[in-house]
PDB file of N, CA and C in Angstrom:
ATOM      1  N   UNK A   1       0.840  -1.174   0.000  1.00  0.00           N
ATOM      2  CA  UNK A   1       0.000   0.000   0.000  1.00  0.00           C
ATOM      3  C   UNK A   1       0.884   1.237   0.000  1.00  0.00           C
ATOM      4  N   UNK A   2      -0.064   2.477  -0.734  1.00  0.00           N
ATOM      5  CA  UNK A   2       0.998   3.353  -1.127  1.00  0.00           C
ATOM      6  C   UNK A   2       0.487   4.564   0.050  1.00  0.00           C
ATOM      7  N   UNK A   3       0.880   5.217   0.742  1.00  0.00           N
ATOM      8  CA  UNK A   3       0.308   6.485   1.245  1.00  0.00           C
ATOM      9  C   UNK A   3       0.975   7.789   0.960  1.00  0.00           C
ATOM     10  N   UNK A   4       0.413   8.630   0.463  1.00  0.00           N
ATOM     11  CA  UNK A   4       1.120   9.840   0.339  1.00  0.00           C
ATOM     12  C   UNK A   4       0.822  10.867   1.417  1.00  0.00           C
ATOM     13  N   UNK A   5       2.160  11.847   1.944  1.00  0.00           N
ATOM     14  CA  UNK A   5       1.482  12.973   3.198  1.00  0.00           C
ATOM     15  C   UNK A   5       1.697  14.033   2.286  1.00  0.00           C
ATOM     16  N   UNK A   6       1.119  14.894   2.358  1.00  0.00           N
ATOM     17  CA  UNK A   6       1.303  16.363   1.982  1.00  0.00           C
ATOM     18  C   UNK A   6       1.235  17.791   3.415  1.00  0.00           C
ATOM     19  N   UNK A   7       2.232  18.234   3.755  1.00  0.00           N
ATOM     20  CA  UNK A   7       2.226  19.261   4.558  1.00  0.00           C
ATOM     21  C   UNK A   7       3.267  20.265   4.293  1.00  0.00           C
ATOM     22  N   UNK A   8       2.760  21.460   3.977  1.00  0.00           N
ATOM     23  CA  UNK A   8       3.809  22.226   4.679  1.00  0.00           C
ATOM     24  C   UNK A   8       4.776  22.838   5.281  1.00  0.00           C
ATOM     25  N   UNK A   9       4.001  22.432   6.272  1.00  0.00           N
ATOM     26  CA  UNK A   9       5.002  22.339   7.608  1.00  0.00           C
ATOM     27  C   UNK A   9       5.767  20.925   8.214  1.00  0.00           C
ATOM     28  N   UNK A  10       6.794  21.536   8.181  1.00  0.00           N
ATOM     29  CA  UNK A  10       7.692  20.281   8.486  1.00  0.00           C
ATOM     30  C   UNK A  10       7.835  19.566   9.784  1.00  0.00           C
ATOM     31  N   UNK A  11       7.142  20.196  10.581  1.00  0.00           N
ATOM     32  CA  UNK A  11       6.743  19.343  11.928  1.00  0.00           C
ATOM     33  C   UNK A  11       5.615  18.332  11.909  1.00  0.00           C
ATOM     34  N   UNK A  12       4.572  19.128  11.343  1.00  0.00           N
ATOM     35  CA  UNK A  12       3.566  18.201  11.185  1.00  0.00           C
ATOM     36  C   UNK A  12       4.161  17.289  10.353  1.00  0.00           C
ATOM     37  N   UNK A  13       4.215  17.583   9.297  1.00  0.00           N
ATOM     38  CA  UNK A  13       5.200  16.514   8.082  1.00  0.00           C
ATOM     39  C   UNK A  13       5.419  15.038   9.029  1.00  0.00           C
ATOM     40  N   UNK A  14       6.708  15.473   9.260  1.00  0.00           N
ATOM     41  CA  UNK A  14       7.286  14.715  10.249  1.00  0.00           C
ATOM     42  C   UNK A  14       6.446  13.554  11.382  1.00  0.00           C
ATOM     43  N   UNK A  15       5.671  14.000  12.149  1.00  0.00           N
ATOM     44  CA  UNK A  15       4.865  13.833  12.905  1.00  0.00           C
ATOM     45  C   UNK A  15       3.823  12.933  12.381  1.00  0.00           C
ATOM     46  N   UNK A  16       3.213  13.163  11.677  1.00  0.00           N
ATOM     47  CA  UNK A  16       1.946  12.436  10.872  1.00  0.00           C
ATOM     48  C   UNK A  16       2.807  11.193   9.996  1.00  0.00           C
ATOM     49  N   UNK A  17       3.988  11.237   9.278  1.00  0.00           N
ATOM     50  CA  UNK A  17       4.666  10.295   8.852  1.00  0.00           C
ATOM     51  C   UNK A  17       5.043   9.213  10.057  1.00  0.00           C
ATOM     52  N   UNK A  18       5.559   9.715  10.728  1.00  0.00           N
ATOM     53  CA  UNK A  18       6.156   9.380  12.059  1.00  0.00           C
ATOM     54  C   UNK A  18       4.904   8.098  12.386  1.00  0.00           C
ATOM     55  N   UNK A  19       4.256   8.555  12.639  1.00  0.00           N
ATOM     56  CA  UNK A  19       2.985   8.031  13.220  1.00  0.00           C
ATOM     57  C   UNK A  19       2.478   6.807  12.154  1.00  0.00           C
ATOM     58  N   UNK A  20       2.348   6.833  11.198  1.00  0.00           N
ATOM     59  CA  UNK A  20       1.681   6.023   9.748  1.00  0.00           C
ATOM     60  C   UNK A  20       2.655   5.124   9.614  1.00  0.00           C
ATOM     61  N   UNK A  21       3.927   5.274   9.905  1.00  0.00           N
ATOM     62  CA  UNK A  21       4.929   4.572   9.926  1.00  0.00           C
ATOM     63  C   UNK A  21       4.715   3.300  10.122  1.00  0.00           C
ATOM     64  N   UNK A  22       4.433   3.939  11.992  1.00  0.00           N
ATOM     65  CA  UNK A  22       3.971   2.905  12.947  1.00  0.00           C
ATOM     66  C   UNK A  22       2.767   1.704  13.087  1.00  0.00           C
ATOM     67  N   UNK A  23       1.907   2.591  12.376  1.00  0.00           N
ATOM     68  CA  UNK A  23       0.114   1.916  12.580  1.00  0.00           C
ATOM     69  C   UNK A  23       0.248   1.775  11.091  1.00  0.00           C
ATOM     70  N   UNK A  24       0.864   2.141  10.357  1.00  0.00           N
ATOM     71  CA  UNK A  24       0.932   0.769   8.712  1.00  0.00           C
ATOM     72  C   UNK A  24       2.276   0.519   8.397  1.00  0.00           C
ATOM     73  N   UNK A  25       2.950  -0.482   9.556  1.00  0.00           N
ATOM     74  CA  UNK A  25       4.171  -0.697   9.327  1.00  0.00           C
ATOM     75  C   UNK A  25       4.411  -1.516   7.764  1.00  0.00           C
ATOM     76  N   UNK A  26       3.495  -2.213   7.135  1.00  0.00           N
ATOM     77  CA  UNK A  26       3.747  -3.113   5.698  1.00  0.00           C
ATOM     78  C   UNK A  26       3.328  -1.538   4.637  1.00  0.00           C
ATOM     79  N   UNK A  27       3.159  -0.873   4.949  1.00  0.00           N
ATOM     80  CA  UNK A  27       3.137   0.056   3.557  1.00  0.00           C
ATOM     81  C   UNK A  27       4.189   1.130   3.091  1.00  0.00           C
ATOM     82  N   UNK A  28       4.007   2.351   2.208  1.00  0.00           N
ATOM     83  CA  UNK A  28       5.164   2.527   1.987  1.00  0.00           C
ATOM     84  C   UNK A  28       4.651   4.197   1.981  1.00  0.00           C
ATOM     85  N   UNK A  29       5.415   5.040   2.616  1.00  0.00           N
ATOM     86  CA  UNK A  29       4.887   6.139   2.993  1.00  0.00           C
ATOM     87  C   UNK A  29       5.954   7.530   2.563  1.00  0.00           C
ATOM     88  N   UNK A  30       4.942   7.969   1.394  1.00  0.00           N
ATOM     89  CA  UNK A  30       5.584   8.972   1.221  1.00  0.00           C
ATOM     90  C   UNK A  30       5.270  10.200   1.775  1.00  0.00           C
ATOM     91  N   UNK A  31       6.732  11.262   1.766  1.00  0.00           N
ATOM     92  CA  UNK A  31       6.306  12.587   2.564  1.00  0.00           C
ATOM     93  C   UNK A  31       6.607  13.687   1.133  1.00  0.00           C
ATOM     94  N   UNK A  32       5.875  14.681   1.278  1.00  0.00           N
ATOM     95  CA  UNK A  32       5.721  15.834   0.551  1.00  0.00           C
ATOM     96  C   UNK A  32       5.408  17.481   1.195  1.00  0.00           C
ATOM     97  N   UNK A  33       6.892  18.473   0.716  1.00  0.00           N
ATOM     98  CA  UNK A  33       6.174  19.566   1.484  1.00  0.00           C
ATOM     99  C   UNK A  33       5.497  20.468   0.470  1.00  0.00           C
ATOM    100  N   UNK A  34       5.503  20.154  -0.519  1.00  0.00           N
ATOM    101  CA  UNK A  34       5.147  21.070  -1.814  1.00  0.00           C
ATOM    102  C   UNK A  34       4.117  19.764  -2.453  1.00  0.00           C
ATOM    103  N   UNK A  35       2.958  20.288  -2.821  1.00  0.00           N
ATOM    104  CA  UNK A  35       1.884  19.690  -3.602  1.00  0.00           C
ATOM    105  C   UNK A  35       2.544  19.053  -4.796  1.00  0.00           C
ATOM    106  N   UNK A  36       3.109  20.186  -5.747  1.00  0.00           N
ATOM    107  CA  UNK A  36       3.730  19.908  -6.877  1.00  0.00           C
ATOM    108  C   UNK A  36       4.617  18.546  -6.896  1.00  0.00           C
ATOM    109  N   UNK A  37       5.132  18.546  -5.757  1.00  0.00           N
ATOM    110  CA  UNK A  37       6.146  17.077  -5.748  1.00  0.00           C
ATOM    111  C   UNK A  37       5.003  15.799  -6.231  1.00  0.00           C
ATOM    112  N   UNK A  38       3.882  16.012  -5.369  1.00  0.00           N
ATOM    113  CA  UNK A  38       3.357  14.674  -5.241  1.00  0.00           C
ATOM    114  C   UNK A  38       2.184  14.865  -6.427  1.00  0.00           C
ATOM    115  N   UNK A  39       2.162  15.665  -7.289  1.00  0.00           N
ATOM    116  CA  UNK A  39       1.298  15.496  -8.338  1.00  0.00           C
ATOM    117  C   UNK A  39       2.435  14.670  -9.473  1.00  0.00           C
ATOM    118  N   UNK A  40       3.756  15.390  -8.987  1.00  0.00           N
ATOM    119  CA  UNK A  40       4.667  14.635 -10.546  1.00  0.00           C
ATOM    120  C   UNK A  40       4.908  12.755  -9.931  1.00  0.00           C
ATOM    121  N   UNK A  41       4.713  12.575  -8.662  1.00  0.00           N
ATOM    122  CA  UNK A  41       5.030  11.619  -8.134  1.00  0.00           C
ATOM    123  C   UNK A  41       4.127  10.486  -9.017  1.00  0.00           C
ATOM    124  N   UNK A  42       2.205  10.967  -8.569  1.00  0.00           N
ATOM    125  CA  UNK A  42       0.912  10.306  -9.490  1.00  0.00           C
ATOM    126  C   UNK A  42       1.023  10.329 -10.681  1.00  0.00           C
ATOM    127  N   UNK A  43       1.783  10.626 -11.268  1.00  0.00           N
ATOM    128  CA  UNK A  43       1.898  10.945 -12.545  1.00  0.00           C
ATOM    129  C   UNK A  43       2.621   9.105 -12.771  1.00  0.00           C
ATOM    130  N   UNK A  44       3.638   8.662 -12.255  1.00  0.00           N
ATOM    131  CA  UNK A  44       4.368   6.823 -12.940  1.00  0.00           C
ATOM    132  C   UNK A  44       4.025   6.213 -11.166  1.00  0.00           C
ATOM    133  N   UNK A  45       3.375   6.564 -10.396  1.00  0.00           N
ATOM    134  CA  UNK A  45       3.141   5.650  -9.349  1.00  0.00           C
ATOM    135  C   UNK A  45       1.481   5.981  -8.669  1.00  0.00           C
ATOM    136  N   UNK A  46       1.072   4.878  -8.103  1.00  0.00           N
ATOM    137  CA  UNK A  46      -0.400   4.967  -7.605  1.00  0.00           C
ATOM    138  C   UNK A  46      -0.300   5.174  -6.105  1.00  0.00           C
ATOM    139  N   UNK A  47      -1.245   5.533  -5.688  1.00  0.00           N
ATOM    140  CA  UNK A  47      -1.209   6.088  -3.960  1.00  0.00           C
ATOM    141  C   UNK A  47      -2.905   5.274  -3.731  1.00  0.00           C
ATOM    142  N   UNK A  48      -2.830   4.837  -2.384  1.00  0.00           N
ATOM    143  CA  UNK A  48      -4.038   3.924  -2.090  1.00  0.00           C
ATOM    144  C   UNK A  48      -4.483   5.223  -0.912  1.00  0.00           C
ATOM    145  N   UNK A  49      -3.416   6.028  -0.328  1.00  0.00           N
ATOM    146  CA  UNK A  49      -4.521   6.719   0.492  1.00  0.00           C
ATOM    147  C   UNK A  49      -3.595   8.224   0.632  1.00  0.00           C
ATOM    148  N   UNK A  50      -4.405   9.358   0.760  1.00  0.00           N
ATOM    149  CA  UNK A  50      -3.425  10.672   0.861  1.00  0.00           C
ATOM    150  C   UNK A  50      -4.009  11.436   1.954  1.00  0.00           C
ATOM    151  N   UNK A  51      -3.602  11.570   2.816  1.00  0.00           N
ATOM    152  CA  UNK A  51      -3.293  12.624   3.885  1.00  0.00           C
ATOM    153  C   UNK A  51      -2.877  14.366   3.629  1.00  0.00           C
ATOM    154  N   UNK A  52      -3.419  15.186   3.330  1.00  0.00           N
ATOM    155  CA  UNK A  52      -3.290  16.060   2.839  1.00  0.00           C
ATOM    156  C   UNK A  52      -3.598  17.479   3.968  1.00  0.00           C
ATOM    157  N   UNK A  53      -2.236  18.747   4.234  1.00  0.00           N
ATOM    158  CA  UNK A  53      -3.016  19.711   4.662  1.00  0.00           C
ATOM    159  C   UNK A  53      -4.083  20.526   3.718  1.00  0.00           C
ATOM    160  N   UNK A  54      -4.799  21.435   4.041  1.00  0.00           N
ATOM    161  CA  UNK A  54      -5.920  21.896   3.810  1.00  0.00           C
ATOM    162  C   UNK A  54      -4.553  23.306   2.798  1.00  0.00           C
ATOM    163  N   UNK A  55      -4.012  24.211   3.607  1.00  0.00           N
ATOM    164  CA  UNK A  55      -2.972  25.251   3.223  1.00  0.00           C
ATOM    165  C   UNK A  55      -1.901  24.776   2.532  1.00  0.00           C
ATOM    166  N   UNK A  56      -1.670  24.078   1.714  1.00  0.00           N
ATOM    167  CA  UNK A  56      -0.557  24.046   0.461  1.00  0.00           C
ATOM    168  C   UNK A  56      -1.035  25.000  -0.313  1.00  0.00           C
ATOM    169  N   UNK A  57       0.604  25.134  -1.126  1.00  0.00           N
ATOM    170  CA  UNK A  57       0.912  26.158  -1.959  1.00  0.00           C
ATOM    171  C   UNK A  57       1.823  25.266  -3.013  1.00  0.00           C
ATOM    172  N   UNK A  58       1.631  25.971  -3.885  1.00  0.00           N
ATOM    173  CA  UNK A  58       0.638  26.700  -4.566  1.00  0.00           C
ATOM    174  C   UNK A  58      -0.410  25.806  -5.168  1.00  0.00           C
ATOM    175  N   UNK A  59      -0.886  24.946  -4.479  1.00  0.00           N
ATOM    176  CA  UNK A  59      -2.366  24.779  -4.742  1.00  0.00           C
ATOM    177  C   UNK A  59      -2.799  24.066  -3.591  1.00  0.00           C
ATOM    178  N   UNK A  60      -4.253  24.198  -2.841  1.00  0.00           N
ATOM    179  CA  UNK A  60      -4.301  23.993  -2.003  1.00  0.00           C
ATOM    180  C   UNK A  60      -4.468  22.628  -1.661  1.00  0.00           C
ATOM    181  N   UNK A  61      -5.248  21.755  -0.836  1.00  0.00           N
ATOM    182  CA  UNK A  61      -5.111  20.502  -0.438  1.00  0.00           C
ATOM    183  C   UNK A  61      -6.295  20.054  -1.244  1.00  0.00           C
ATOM    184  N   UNK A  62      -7.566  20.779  -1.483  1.00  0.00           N
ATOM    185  CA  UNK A  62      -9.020  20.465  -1.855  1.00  0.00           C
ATOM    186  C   UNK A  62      -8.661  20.034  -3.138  1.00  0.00           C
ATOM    187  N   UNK A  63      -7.363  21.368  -4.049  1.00  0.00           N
ATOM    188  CA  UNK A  63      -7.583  21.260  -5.513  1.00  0.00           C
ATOM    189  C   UNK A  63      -6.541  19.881  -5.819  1.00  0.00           C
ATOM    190  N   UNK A  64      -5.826  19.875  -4.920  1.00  0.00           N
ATOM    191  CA  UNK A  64      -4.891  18.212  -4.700  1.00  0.00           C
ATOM    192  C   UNK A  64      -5.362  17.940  -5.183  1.00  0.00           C
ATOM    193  N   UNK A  65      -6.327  16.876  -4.493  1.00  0.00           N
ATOM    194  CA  UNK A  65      -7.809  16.148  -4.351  1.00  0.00           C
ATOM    195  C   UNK A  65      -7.734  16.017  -5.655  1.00  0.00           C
ATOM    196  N   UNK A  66      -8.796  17.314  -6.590  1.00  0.00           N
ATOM    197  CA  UNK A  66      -9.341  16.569  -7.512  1.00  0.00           C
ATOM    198  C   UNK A  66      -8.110  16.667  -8.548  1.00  0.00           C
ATOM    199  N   UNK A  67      -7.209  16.923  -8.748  1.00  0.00           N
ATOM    200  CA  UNK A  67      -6.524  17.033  -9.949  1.00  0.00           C
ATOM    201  C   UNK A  67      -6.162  15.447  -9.615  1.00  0.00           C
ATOM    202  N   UNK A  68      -5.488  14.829  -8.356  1.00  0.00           N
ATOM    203  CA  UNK A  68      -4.998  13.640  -8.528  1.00  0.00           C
ATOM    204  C   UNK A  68      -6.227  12.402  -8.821  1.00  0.00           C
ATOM    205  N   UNK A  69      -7.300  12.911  -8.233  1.00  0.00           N
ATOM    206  CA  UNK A  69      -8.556  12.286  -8.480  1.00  0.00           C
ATOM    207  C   UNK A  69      -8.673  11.527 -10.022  1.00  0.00           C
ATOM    208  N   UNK A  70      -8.683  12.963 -10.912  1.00  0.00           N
ATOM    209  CA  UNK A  70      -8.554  12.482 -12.264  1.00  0.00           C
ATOM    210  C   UNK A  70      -7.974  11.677 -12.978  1.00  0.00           C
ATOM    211  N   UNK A  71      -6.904  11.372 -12.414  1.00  0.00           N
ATOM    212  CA  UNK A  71      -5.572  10.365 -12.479  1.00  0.00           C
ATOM    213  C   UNK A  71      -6.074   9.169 -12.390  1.00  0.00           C
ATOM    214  N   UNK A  72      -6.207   9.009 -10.722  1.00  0.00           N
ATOM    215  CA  UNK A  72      -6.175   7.465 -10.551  1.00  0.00           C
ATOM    216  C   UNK A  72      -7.855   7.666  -8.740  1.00  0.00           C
ATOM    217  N   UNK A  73      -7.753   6.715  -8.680  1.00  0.00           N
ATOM    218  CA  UNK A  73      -8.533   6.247  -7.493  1.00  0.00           C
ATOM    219  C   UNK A  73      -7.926   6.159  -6.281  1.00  0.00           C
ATOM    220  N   UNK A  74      -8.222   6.612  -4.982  1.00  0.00           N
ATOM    221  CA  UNK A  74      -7.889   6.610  -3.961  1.00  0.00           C
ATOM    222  C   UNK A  74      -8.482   6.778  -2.517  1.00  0.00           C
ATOM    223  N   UNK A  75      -8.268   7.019  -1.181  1.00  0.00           N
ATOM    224  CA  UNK A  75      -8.614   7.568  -0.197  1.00  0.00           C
ATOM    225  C   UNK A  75      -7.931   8.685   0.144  1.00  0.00           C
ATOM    226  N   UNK A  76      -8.858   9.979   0.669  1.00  0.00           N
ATOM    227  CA  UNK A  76      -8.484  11.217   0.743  1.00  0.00           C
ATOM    228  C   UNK A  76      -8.794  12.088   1.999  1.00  0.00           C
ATOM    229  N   UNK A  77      -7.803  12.274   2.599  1.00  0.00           N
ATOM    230  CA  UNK A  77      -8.212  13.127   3.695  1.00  0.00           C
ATOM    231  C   UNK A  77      -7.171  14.272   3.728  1.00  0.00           C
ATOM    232  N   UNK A  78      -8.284  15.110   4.501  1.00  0.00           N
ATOM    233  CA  UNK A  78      -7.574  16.186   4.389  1.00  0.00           C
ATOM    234  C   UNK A  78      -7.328  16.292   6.510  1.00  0.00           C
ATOM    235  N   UNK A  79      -6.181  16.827   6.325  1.00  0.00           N
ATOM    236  CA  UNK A  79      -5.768  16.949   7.600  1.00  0.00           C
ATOM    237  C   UNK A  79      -5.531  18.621   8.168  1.00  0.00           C
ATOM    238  N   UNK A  80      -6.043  19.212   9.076  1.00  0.00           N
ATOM    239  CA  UNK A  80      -5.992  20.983   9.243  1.00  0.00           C
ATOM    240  C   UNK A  80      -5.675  20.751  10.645  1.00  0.00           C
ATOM    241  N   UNK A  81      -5.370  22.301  10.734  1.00  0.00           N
ATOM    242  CA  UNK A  81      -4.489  22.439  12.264  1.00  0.00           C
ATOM    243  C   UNK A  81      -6.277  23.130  12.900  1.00  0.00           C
ATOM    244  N   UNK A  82      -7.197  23.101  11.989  1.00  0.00           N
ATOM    245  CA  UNK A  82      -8.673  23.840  12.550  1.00  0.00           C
ATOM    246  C   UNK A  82      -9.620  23.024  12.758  1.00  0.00           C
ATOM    247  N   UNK A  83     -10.228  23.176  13.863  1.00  0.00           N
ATOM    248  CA  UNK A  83     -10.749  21.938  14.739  1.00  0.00           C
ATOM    249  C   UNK A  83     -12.736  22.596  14.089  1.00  0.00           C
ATOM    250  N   UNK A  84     -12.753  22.829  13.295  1.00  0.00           N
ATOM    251  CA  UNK A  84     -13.928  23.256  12.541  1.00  0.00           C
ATOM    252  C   UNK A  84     -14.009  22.364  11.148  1.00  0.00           C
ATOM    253  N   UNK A  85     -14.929  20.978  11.460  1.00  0.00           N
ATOM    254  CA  UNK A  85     -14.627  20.437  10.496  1.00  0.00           C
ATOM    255  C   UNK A  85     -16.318  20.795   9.189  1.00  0.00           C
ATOM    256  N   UNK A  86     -15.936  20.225   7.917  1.00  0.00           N
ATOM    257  CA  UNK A  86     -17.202  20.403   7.146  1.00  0.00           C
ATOM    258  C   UNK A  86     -18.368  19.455   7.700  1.00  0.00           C
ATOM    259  N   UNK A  87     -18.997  19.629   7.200  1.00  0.00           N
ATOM    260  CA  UNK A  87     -20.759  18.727   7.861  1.00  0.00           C
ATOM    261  C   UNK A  87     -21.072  17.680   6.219  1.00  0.00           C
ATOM    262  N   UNK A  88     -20.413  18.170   5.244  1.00  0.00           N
ATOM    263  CA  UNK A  88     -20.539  17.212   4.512  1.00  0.00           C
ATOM    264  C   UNK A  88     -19.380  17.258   3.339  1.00  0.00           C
ATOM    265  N   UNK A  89     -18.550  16.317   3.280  1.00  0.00           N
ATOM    266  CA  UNK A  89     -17.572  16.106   2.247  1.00  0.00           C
ATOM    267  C   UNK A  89     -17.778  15.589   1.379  1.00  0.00           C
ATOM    268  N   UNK A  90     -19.078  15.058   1.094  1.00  0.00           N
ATOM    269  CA  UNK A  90     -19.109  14.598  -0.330  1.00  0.00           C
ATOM    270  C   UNK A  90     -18.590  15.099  -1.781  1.00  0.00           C
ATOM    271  N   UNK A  91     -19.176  16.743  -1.304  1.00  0.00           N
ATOM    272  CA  UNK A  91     -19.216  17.583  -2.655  1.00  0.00           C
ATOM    273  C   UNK A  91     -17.609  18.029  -3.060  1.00  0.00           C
ATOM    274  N   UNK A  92     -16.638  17.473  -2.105  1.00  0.00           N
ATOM    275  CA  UNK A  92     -15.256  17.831  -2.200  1.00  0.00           C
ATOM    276  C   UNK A  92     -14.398  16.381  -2.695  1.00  0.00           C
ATOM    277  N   UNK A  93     -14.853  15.547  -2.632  1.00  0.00           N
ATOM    278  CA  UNK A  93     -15.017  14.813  -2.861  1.00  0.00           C
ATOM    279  C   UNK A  93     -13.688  13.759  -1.759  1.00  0.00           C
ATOM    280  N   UNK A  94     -14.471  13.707  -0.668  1.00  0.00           N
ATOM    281  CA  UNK A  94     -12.984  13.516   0.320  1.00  0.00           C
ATOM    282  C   UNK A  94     -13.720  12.570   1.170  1.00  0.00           C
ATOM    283  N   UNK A  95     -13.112  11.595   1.879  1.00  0.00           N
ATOM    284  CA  UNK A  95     -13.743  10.571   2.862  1.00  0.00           C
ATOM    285  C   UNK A  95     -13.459  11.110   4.233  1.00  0.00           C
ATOM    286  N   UNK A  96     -12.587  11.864   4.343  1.00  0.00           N
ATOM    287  CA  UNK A  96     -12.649  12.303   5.840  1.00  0.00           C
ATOM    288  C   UNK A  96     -11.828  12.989   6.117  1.00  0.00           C
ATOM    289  N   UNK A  97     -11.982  13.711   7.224  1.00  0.00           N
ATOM    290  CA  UNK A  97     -10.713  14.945   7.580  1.00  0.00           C
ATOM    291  C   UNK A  97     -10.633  14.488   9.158  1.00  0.00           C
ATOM    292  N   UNK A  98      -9.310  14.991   9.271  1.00  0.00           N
ATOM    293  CA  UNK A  98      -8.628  15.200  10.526  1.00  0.00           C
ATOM    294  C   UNK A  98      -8.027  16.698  11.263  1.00  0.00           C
ATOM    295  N   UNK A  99      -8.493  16.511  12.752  1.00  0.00           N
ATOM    296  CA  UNK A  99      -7.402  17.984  13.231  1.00  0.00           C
ATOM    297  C   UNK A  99      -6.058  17.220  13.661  1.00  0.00           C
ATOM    298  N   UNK A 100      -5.075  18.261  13.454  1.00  0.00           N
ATOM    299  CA  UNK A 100      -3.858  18.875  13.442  1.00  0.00           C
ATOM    300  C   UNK A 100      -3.848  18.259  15.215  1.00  0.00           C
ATOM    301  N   UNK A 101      -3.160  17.754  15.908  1.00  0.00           N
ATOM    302  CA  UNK A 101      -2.320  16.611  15.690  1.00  0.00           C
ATOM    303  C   UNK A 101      -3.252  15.353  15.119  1.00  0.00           C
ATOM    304  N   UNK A 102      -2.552  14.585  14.121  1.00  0.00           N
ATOM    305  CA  UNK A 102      -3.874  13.073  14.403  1.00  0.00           C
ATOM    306  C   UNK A 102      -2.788  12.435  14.623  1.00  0.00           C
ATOM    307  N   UNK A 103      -4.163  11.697  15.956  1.00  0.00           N
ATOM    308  CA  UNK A 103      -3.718  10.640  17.000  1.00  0.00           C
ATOM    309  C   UNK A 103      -3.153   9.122  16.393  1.00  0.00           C
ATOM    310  N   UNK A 104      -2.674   8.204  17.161  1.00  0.00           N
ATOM    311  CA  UNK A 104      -2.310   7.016  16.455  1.00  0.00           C
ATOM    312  C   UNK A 104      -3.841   5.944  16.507  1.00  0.00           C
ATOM    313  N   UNK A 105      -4.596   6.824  17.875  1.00  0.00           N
ATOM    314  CA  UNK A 105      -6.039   5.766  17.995  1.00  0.00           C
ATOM    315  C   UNK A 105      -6.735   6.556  16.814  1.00  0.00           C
ATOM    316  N   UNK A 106      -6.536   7.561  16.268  1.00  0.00           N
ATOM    317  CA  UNK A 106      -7.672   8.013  15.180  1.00  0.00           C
ATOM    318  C   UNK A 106      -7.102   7.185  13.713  1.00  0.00           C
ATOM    319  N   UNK A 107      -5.742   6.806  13.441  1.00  0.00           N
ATOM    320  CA  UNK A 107      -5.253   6.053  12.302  1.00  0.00           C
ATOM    321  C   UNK A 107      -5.464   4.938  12.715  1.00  0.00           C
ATOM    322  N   UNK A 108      -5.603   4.211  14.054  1.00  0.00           N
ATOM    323  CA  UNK A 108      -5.789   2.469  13.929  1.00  0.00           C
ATOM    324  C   UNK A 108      -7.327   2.567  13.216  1.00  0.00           C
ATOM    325  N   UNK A 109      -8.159   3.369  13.882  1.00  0.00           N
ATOM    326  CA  UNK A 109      -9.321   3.514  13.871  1.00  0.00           C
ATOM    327  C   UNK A 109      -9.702   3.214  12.303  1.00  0.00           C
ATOM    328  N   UNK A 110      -9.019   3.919  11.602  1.00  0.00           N
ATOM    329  CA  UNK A 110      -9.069   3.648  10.236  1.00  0.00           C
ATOM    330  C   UNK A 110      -8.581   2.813   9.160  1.00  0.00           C
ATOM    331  N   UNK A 111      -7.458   2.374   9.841  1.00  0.00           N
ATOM    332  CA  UNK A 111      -7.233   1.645   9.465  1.00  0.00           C
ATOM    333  C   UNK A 111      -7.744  -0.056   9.383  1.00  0.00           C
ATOM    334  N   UNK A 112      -8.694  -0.245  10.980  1.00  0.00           N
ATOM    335  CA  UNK A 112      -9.947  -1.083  10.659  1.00  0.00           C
ATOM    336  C   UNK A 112     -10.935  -0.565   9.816  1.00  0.00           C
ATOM    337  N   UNK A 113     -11.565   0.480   9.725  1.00  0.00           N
ATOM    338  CA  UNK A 113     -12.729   1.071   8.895  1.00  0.00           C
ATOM    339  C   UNK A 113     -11.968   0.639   7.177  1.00  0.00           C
ATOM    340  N   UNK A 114     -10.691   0.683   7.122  1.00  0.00           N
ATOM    341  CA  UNK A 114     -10.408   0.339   5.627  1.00  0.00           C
ATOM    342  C   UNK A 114     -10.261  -0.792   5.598  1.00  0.00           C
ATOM    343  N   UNK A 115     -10.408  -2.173   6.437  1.00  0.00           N
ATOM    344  CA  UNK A 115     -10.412  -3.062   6.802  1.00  0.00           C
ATOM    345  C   UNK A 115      -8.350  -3.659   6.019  1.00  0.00           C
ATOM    346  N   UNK A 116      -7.613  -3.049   6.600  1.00  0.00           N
ATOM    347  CA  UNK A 116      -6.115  -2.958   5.747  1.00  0.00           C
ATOM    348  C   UNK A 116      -5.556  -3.602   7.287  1.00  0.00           C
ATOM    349  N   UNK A 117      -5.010  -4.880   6.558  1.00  0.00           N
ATOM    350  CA  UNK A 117      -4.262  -5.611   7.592  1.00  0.00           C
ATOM    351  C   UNK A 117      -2.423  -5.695   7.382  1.00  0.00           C
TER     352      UNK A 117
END
């Protein structure tokens, strides 16, 4: 399994990799502080799930989303340091968001919900 992070900031970066590491030790986890990296990345490799901040530059985390969308198929979350989440993500087309820190019980959590052993 492929995961891609996208942040920013290099703590979080760090941190959220750090963590995915751990709770999907069989997969293979890439880090990104610039969007642009990980669009040329989708371009000769597939990603099964992306972790994304909301504030990338120069494009943000939403327009991530759909440009890599077009590409290929995946799971998409967006991850923010703002504890104000949407009431419905469908129309963004995203399975779920996280606040700024996420926990290792909020990734096991999901990682049963994706049923990924």
């Amino acid at each position: 399994m492929n995961i891609a992070v996208v942040d920013h900031e290099k703590s979080g970066l760090e941190d959220l990799t750090h963590k995915l590491h751990r709770v999907f030790p069989k997969s293979h986890i890439y880090s990104f502080q610039n969007p642009l990296e990980v669009l040329k990345f989708v371009q000769k490799n597939h990603i099964d799930i992306l972790f994304t901040d909301i504030r990338t530059r120069p494009i943000d985390g939403y327009e991530l989303i759909k440009v890599i969308r077009q590409q290929q198929a995946f799971y998409a979350y967006v991850v923010s340091g703002s504890r104000d989440h949407p009431d419905n993500l469908d129309w963004m087309n995203i399975n779920g968001y996280f606040s700024k820190p996420v926990s290792d019980k909020e990734l096991i959590h999901l990682k049963k919900e994706l049923r990924i052993t």
